[in-house]
Protein backbone atom coordinates (compact mmCIF):
# COMPACT_ATOMS: atom_id res chain seq x y z
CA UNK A 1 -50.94 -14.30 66.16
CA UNK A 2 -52.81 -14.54 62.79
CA UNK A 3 -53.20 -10.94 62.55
CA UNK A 4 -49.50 -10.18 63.32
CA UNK A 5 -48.23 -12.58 60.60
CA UNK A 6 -50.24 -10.83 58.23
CA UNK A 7 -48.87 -7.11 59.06
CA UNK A 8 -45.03 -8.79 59.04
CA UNK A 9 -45.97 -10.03 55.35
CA UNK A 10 -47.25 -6.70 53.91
CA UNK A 11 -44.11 -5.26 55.77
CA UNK A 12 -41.58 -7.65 54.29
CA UNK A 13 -43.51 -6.48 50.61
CA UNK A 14 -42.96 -3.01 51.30
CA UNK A 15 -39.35 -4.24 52.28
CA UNK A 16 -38.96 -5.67 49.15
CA UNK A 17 -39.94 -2.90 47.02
CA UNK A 18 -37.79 -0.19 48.83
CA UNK A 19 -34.68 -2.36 48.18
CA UNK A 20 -35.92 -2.65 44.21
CA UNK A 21 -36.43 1.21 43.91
CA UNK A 22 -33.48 1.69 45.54
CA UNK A 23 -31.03 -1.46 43.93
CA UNK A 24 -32.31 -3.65 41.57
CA UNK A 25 -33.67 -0.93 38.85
CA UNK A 26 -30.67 0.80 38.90
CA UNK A 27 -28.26 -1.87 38.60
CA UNK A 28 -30.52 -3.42 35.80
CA UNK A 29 -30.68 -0.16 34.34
CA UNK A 30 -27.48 0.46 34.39
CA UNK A 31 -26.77 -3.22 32.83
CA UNK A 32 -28.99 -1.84 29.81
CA UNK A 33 -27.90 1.51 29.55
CA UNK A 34 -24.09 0.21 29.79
CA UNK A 35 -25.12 -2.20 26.86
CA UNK A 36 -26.84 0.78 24.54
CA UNK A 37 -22.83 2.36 25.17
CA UNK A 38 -21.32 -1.06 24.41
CA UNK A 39 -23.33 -1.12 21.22
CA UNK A 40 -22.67 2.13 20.23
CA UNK A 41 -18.78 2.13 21.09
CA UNK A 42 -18.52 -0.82 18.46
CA UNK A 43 -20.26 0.68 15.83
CA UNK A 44 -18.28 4.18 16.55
CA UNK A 45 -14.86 2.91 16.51
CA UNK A 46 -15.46 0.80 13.45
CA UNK A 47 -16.89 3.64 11.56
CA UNK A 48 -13.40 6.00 12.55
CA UNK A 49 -11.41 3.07 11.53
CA UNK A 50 -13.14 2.85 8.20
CA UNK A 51 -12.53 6.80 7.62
CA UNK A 52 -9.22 6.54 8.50
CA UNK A 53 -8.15 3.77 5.95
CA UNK A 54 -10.51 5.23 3.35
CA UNK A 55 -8.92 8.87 3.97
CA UNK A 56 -5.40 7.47 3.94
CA UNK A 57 -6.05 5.19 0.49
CA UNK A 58 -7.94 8.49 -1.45
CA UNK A 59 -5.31 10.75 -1.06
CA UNK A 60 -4.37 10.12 -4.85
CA UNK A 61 -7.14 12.62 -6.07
CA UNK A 62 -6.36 16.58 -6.01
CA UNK A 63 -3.06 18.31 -7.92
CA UNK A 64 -2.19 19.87 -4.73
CA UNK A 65 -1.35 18.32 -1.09
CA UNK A 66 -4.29 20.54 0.23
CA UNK A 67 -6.54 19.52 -2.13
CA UNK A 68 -5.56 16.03 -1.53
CA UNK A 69 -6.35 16.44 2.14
CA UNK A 70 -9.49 18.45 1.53
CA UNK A 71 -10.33 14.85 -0.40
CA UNK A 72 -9.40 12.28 1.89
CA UNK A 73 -11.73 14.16 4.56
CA UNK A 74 -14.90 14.28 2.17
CA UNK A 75 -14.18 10.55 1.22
CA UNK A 76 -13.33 9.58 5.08
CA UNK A 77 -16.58 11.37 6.54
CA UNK A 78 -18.46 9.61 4.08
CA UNK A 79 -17.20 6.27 5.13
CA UNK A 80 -17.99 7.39 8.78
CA UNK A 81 -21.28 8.02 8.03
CA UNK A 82 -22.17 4.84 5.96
CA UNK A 83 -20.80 2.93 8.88
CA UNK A 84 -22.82 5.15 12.02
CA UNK A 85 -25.61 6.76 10.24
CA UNK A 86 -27.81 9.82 11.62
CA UNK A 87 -29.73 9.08 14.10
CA UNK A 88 -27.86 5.54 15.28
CA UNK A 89 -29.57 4.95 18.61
CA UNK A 90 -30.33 8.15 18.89
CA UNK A 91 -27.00 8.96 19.18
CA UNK A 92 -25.75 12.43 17.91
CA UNK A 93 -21.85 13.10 16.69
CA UNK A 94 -20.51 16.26 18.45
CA UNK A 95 -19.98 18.84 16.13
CA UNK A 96 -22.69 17.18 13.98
CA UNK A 97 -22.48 14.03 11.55
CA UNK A 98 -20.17 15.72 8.77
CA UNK A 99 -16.69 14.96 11.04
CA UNK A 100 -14.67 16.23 8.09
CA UNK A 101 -12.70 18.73 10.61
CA UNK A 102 -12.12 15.61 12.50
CA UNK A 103 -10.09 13.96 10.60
CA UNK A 104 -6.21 14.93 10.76
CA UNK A 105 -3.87 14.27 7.80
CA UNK A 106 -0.34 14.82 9.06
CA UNK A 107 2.51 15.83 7.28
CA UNK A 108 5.28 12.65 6.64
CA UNK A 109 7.27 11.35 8.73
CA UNK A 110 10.08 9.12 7.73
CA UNK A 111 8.06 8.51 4.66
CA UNK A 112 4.55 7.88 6.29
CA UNK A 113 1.76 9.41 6.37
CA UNK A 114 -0.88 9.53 9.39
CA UNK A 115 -4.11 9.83 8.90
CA UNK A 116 -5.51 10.66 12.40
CA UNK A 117 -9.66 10.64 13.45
CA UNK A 118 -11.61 11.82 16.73
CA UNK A 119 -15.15 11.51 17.06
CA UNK A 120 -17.60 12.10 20.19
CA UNK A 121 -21.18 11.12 20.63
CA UNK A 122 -23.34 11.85 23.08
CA UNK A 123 -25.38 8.90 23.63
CA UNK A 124 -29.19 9.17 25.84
CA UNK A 125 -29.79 6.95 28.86
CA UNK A 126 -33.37 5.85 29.85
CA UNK A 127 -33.51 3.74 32.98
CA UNK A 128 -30.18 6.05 34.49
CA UNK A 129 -32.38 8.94 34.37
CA UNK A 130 -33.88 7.89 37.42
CA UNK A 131 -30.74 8.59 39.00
CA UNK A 132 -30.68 12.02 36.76
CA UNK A 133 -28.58 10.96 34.33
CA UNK A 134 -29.58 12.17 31.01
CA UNK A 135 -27.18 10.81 28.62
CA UNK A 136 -23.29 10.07 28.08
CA UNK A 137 -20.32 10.89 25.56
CA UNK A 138 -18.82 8.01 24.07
CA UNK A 139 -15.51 8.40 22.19
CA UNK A 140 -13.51 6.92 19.69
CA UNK A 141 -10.18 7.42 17.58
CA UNK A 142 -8.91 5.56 14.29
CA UNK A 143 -5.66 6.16 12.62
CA UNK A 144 -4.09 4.91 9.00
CA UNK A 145 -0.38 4.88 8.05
CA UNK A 146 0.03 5.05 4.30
CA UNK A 147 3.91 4.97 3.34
CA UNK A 148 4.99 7.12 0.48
CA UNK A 149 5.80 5.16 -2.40
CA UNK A 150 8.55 5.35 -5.03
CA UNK A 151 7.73 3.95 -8.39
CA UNK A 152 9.59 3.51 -11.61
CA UNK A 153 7.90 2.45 -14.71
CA UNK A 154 10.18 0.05 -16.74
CA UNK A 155 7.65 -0.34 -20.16
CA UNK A 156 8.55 -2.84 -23.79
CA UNK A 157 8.06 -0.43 -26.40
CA UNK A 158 9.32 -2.89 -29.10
CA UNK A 159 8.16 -3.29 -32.58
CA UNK A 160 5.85 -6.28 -31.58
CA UNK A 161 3.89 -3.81 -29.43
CA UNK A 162 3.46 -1.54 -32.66
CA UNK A 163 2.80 -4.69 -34.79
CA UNK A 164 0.10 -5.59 -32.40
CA UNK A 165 -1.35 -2.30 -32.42
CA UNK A 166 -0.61 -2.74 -28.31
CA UNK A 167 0.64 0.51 -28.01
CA UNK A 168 -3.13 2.63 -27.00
CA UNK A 169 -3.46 -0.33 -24.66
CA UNK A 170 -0.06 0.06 -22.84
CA UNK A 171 -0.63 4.34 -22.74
CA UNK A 172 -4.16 4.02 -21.11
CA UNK A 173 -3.22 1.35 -18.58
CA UNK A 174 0.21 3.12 -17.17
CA UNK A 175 -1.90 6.32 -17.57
CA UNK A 176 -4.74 4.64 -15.17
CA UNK A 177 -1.66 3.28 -13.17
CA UNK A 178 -0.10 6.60 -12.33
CA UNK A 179 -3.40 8.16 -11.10
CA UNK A 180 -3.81 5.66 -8.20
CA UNK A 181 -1.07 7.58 -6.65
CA UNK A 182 -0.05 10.53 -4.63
CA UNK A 183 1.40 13.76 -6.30
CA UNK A 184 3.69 15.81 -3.85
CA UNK A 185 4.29 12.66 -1.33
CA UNK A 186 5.04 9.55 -3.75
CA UNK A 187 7.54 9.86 -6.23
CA UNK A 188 7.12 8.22 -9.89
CA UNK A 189 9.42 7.67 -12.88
CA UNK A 190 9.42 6.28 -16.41
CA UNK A 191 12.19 4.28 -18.32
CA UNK A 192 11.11 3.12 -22.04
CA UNK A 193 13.06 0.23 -24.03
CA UNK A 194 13.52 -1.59 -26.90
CA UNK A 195 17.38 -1.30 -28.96
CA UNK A 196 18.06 0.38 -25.51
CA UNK A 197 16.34 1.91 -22.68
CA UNK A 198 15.76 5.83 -22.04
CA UNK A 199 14.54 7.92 -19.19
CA UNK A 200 11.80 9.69 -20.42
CA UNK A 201 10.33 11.09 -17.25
CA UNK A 202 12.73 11.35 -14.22
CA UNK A 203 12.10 10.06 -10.90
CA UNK A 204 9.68 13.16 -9.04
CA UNK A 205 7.02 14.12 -6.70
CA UNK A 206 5.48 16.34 -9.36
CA UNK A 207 4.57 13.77 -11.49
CA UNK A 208 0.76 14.65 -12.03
CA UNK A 209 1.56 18.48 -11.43
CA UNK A 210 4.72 19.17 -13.10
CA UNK A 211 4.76 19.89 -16.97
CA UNK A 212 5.30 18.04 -18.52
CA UNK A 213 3.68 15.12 -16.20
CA UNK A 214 3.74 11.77 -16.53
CA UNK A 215 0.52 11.00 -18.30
CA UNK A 216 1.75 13.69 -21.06
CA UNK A 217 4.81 11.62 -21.52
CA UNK A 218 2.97 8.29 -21.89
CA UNK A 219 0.55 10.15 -24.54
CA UNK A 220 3.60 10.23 -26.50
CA UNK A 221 4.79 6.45 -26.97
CA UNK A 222 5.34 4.68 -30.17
CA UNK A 223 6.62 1.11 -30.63
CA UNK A 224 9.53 -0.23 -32.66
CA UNK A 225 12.89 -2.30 -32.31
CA UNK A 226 14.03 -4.94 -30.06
CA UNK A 227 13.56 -5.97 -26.58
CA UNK A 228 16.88 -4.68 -24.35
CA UNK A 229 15.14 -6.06 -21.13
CA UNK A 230 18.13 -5.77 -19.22
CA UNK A 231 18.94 -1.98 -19.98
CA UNK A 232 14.88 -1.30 -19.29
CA UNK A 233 16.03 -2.66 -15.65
CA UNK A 234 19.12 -1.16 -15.17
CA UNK A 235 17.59 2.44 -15.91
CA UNK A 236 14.91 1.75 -13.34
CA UNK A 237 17.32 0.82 -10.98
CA UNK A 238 19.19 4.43 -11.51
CA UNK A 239 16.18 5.82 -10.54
CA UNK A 240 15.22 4.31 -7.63
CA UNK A 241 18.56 5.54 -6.60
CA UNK A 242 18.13 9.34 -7.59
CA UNK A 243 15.24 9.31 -5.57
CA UNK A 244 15.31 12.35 -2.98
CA UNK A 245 14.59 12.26 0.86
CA UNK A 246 13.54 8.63 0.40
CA UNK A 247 14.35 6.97 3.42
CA UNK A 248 11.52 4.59 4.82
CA UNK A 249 10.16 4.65 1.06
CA UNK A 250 8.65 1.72 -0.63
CA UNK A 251 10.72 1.21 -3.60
CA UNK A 252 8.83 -0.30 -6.41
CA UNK A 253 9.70 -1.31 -10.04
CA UNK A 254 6.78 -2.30 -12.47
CA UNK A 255 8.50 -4.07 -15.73
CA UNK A 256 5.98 -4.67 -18.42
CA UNK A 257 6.84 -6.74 -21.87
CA UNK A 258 4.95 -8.38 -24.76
CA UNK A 259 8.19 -10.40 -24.93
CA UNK A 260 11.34 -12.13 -24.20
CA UNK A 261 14.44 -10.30 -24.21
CA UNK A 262 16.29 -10.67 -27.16
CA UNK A 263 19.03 -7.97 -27.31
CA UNK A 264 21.73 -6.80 -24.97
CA UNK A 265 24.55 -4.10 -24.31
CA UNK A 266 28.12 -4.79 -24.22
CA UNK A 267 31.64 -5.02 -25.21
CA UNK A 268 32.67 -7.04 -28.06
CA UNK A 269 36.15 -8.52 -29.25
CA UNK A 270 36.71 -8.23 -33.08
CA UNK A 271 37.40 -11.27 -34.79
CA UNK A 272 41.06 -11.28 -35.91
CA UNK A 273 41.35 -15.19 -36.49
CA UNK A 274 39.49 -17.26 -39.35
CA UNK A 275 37.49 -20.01 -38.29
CA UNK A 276 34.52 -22.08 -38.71
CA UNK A 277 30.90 -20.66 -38.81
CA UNK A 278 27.14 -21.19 -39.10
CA UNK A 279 26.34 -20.32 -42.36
CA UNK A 280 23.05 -17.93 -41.71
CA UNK A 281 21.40 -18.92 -44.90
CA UNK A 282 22.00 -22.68 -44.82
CA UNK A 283 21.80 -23.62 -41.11
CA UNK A 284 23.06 -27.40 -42.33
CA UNK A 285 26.32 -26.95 -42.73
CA UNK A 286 29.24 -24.34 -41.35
CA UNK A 287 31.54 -22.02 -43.41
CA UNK A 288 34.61 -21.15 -43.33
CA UNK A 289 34.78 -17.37 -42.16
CA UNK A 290 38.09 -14.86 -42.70
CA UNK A 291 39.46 -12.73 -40.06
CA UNK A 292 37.49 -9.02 -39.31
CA UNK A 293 39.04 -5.93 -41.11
CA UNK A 294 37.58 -3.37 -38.53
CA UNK A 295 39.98 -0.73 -37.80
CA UNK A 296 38.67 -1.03 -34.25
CA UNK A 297 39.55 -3.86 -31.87
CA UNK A 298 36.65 -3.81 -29.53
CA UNK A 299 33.35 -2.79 -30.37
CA UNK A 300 30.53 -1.31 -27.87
CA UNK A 301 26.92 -1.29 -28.91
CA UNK A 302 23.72 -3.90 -28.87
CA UNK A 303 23.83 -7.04 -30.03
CA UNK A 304 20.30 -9.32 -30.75
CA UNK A 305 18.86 -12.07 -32.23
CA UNK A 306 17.81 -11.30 -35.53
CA UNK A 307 16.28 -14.52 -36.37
CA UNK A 308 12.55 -14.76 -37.06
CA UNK A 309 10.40 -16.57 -33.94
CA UNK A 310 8.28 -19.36 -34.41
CA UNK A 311 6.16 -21.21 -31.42
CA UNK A 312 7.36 -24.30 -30.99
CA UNK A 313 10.73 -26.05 -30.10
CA UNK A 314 12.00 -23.31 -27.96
CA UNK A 315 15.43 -24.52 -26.90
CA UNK A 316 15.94 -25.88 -30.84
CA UNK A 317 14.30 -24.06 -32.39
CA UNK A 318 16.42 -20.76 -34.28
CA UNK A 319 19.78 -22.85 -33.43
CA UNK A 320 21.23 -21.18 -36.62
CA UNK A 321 20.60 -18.12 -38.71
CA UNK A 322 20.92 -14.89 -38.32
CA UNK A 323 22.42 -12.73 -35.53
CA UNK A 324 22.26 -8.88 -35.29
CA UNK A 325 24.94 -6.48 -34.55
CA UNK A 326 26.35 -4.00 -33.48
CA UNK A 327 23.71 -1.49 -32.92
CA UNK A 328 24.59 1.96 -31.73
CA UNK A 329 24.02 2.45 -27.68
CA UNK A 330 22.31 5.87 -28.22
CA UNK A 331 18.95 6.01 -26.25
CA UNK A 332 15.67 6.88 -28.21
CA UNK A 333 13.06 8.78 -26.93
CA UNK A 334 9.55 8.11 -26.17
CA UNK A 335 8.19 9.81 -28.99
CA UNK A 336 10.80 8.40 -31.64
CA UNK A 337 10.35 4.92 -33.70
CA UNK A 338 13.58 2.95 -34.03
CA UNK A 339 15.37 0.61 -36.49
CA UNK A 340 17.97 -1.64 -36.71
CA UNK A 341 21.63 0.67 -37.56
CA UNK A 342 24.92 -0.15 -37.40
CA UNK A 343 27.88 1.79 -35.13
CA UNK A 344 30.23 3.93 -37.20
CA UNK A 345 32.93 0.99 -37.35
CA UNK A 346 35.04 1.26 -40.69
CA UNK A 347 36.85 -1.96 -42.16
CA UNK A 348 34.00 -4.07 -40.45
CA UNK A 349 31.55 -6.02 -42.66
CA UNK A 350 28.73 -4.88 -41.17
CA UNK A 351 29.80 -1.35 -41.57
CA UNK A 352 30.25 -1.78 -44.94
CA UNK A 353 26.91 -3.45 -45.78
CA UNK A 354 25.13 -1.04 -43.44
CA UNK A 355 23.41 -4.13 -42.29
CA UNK A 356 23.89 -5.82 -38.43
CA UNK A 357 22.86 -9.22 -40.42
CA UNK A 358 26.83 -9.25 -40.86
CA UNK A 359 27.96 -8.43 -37.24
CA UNK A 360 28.29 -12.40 -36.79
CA UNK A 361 31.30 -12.30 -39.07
CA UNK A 362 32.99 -9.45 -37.16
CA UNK A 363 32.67 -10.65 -33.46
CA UNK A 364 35.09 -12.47 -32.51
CA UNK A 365 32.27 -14.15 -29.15
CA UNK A 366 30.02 -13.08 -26.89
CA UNK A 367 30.97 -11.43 -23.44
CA UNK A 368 30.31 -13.19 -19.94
CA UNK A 369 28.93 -9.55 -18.89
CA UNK A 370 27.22 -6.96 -20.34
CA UNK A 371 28.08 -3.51 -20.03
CA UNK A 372 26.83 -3.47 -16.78
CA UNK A 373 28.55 -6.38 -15.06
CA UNK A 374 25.45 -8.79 -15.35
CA UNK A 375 26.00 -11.92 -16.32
CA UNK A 376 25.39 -12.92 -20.18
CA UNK A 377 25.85 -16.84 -18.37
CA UNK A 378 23.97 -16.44 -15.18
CA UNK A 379 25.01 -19.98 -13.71
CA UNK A 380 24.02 -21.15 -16.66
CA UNK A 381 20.07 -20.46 -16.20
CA UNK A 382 19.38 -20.76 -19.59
CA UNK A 383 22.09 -22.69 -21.74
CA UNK A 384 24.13 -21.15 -23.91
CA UNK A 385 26.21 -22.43 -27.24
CA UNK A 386 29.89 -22.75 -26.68
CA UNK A 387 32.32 -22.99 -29.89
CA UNK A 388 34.29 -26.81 -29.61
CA UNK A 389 37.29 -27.15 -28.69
CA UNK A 390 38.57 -27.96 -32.37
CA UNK A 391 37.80 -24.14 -33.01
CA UNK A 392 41.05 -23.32 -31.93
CA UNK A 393 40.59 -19.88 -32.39
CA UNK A 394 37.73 -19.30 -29.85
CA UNK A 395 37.43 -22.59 -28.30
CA UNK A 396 35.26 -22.76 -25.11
CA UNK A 397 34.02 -18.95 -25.92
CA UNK A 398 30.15 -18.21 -26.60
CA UNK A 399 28.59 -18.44 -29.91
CA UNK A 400 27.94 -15.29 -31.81
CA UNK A 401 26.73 -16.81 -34.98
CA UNK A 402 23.38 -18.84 -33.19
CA UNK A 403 20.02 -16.48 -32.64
CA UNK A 404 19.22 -18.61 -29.59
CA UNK A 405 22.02 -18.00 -27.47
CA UNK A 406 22.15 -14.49 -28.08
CA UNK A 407 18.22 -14.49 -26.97
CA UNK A 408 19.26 -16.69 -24.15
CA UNK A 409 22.51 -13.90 -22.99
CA UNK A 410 19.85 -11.67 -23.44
CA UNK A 411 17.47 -13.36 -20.95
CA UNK A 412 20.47 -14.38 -18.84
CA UNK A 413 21.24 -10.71 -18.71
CA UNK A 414 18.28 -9.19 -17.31
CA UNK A 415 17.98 -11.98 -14.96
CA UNK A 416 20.80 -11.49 -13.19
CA UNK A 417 19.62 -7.37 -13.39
CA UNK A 418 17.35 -8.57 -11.52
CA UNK A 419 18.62 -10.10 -9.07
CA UNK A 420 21.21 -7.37 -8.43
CA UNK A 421 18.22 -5.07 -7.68
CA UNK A 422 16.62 -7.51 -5.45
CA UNK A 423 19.86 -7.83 -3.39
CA UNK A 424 20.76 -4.32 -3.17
CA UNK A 425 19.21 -4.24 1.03
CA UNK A 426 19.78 0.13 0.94
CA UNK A 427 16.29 0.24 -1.16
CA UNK A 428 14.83 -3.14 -0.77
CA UNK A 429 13.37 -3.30 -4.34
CA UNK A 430 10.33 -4.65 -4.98
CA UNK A 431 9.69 -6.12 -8.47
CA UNK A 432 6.38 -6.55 -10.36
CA UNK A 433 6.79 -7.95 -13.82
CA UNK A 434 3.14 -7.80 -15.76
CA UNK A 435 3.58 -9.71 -19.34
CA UNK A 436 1.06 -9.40 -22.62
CA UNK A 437 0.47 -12.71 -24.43
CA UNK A 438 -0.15 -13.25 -28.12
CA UNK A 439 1.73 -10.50 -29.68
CA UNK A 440 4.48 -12.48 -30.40
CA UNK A 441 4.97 -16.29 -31.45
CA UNK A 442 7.13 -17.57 -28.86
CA UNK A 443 5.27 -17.03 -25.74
CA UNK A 444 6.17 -15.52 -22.14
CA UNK A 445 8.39 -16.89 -20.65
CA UNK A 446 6.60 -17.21 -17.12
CA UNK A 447 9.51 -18.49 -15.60
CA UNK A 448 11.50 -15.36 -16.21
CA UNK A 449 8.82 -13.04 -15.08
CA UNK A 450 8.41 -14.97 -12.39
CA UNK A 451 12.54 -14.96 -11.33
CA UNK A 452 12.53 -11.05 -12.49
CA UNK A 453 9.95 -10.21 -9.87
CA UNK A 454 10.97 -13.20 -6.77
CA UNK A 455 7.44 -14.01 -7.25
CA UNK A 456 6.67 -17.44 -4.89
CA UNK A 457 6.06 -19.66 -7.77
CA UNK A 458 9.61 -18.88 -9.26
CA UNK A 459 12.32 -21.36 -10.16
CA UNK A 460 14.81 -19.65 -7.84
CA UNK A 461 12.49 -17.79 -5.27
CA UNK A 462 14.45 -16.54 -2.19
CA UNK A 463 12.16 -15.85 0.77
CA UNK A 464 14.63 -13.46 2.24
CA UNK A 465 14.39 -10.98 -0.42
CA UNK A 466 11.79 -8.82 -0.91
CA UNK A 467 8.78 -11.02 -3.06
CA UNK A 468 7.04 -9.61 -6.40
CA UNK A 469 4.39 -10.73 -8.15
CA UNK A 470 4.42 -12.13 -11.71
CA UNK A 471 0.99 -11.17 -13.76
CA UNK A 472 0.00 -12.59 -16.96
CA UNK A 473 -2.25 -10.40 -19.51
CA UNK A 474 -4.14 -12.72 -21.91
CA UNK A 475 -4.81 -9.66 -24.07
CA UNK A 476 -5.15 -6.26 -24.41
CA UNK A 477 -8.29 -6.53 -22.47
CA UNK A 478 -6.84 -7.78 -19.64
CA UNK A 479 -4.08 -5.05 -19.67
CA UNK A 480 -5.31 -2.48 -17.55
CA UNK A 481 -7.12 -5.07 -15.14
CA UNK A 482 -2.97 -6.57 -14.44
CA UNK A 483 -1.70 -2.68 -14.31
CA UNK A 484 -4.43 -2.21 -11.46
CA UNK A 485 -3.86 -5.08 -9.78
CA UNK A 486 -0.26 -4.29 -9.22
CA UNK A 487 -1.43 -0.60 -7.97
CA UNK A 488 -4.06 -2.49 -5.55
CA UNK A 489 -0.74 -3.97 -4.28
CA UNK A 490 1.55 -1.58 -4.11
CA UNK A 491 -1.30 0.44 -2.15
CA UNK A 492 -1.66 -2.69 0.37
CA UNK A 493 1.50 -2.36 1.00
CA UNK A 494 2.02 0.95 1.46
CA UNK A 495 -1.19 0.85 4.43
């Protein structure tokens, strides 16, 4: 009985180790093998992932749309490899570890562009060769939508910027701007102001390719006049509207200034009634002021506060003094410096001094609109000066003889621009306003930039309209660092 237990326990071992051999090694070879795959799985479909976003974000380098492909493969397999190096578990890519040819950039479609990767590796098995499995493919495919982008440069060319010797500072940053961004697929304009607003480079695809380009434009900006904020706004507007085949485009406007707006557009009723005035040169007292002589009885051109700007007291300060007008409405090109004129307007004072310091005494008030149907009043965003009611020529009418309300029109003005664009739901503007500090004494006026652009922190920000972002330059150090962060966005968004 002994000697039978015995020969049942060295059966039941040989039992044992049949049912090991053929069970328990492979399934626990299979458990590590199938982890090794796991493993490698992760690390391959993070690496095609990070190709395909790094593919679809450098497709800004290269003049032509094949060399811009040609790019965002180098720059994508490079990615790929950083993230599964050579050699990875001794895994080997098919096709070999340069996977440029595997990654796909499509042509647009509704505006978007698809960046499309494949990769295969063939992966070795240990304990499955048992079973004569040598190895295994694992697979993997990452894909990045970038949408095509329409941008319109709205830049402050004003005389501040030339006083400030800002001007270098504003070329290199739009300059550095531009070249974030896609020639052939995005499209990119350029609207200067300062007396007005001009389109120096049209809305196009070609913008780094075309000659002129942009950049050569830029090269050619100089500084001088006032600050026709709304005008700058209204151009860029235009453009976003000329832009071709756009549909499913971001629409972007970038407004830069050193300034507040001080200047607008508009239609202006001669004075043909004597009244009381500000006298400009002794802001105590009024005067009494005669009726116009113009020959005209409406007058079209750009009126502005020509007061001088100190930094404190910003809703007393300037009450009286001079006003400027009327300005002529021709545009100015990139290359030309501007001065204060006058409009060819015989019999008016102005006209006859050759000097806009006399346009006060000519305009009868200022207009609720501007050219352009925005509002000079804006709900009354930033207060304006009303004559009394004892001026019983122009009772209840705005002020054309106080500097701060025709810098407040001015603001009021480009404001409701603004808003206009924002509203407009056919492009779905977006609007990034970047401001310079310290060229001029009155400072930014962050609330503006910050209503110009529906930026969150904004005084009237309206969640269901599409939200900007307000940036604040310190210097001209910090210029191109707020130009590039407003790229950074626009290329977020456009992933």
């Amino acid at each position: 009985m002994i000697r039978a237990r015995a020969k049942q326990r060295g059966a039941t071992i040989i039992l044992v180790a049949v049912v090991a051999a053929l069970f328990l090694i492979p399934i626990v070879g299979v458990c590590i093998d199938g982890a090794v795959l796991y493993l490698v799985k992760a690390r391959l479909s993070s690496a095609v992932d990070a190709a395909a976003l790094a593919a679809a974000r450098s497709l800004s380098v290269g003049q032509s749309i094949a060399d811009q492909t040609a790019n965002a493969q180098l720059i994508g397999a490079q990615y790929f490899t950083a993230n599964f190096p050579p050699g990875l578990m001794n895994a080997s890519v098919v096709g070999g570890q340069n996977i440029a040819n595997s990654i796909v950039v499509s042509p647009p479609v509704q505006q978007r562009i698809t960046v499309t990767v494949n990769v295969s590796v063939v992966v070795p098995l240990y304990f499955m060769k048992i079973l004569g499995f040598n190895n295994s493919t694992v697979s993997a495919s990452g894909q990045a939508t970038r949408r095509n982008a329409n941008i319109i440069l709205v830049l402050d060319r004003s005389g501040s910027m030339n006083n400030a010797g800002s001007c270098a500072a504003l070329i290199a940053s739009a300059e550095n701007f531009a070249n974030q961004f896609v020639d052939g697929r995005d499209q990119l304009g350029l609207v200067t102001f300062q007396f007005t607003a001009n389109v120096d480079f049209p809305v196009q695809t070609t913008f780094k390719s075309g000659s002129p380009n942009l950049n050569d434009t830029l090269s050619k900006l100089v500084c001088g006049g006032d600050t026709n904020t709304v005008e700058g706004l209204y151009n860029g507007y235009v453009q976003i509207q000329n832009t071709v085949n756009s549909a499913g485009a971001l629409n972007i406007i970038v407004l830069f200034t050193d300034g507040q707006a001080n200047s607008f557009t508009g239609n202006f009723v001669v004075k043909r009634q004597q009244d009381q005035r500000y006298d400009a040169l002794n802001t105590s007292q009024t005067v009494t002021v005669p009726a116009s002589s113009c020959s005209a009885s409406t007058l079209t051109g750009v009126f502005g506060d020509a007061s001088t700007e100190t930094a404190t007291d910003i809703y007393t300060l300037n009450q009286t003094g001079y006003t400027g007008a009327v300005a002529p409405t021709t545009t100015d090109s990139i290359s030309q410096t501007v001065a204060w004129s006058v409009i060819n307007a015989p019999g008016c004072v102005f006209y006859a001094n050759q000097s806009p310091v006399f346009g006060r005494q000519d305009i009868a008030y200022l207009p609720s609109t501007d050219v352009h149907g925005n509002s000079t009043v804006d709900g009354g965003y930033l207060p304006l000066d009303y004559f009394p009611a004892s001026n019983t020529a122009y009772s209840n009418q705005i002020r054309p003889d106080m500097p701060r309300t025709a810098r407040w029109a001015a603001m009021n003005a480009a404001d409701s621009m603004a808003f206009k664009i924002r509203s407009d739901t056919t492009y779905n503007t977006i609007i990034y306003s970047i401001g310079l500090s310290g060229n001029e004494p009155m400072a930014i006026d962050q609330d503006f930039m910050e209503r110009v652009a529906n930026d969150p922190r904004a005084s009237n920000y309206d969640a269901s309209r599409p939200s900007g972002q307000f940036i604040l330059a310190n210097n001209t150090s910090e210029l191109s660092q707020a130009f590039q962060q407003v790229a950074l966005q626009v290329l977020r968004l456009s992933q």
